[in-house]
Protein backbone atom coordinates (compact mmCIF):
# COMPACT_ATOMS: atom_id res chain seq x y z
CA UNK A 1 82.52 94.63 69.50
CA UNK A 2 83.94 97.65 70.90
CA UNK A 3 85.95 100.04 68.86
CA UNK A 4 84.91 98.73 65.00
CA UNK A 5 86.68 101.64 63.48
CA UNK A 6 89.90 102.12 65.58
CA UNK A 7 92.59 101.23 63.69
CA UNK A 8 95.83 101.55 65.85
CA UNK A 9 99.33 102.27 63.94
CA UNK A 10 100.97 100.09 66.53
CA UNK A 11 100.75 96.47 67.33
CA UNK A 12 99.63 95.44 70.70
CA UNK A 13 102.35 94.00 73.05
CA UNK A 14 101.81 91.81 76.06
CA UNK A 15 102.53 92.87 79.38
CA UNK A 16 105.36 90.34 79.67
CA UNK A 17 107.12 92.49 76.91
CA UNK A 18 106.49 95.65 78.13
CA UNK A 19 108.08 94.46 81.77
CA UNK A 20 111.03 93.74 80.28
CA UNK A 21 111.29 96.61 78.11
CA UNK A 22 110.36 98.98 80.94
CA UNK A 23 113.25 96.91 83.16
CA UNK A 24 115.36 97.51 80.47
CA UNK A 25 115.41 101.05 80.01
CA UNK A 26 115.50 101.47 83.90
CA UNK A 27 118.53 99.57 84.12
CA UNK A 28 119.90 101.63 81.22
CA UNK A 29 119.02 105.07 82.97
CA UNK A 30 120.21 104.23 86.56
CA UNK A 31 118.49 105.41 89.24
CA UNK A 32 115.81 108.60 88.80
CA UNK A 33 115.35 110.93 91.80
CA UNK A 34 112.11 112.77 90.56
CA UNK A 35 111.33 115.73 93.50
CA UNK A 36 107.94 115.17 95.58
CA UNK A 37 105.56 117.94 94.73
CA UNK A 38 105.98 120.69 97.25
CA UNK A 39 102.46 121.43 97.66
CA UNK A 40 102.50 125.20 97.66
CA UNK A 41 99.51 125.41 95.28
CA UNK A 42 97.43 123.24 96.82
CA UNK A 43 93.84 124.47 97.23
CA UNK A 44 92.18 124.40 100.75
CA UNK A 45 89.63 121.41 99.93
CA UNK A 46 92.97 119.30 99.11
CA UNK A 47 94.83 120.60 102.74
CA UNK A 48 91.75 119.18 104.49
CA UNK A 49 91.57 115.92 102.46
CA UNK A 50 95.63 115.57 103.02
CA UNK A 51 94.71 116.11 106.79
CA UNK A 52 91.78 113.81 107.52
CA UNK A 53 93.80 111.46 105.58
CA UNK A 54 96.61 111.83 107.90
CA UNK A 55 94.26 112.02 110.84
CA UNK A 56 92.60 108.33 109.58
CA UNK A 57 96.70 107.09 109.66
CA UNK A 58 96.75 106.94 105.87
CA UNK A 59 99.93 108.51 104.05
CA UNK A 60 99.67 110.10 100.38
């Protein structure tokens, strides 16, 4: 058995619970408009993987 020591504080939940708590607190907030990262730090290896992926019709 995996993990024989690990001892979590917190009780599993299911995913079933977890939807509707993560609906939940959606609903509550409204609608989040989190900004796309603007990609000015980007190193050059990352450009050309952004570009062949564009190139193969993919979109990140």
């Amino acid at each position: 058995m995996a993990f024989q020591t690990f001892k979590p504080s917190r009780k599993a939940i299911s995913l079933d619970t977890f939807e509707r708590d993560l609906a939940r607190r959606r609903e509550a907030l409204g609608e989040i408009n989190m900004p796309r990262n603007s990609g000015r730090c980007r190193t050059e290896s990352k450009k050309a993987r952004l570009k062949a992926n564009k190139a193969a019709g993919g979109k990140w």
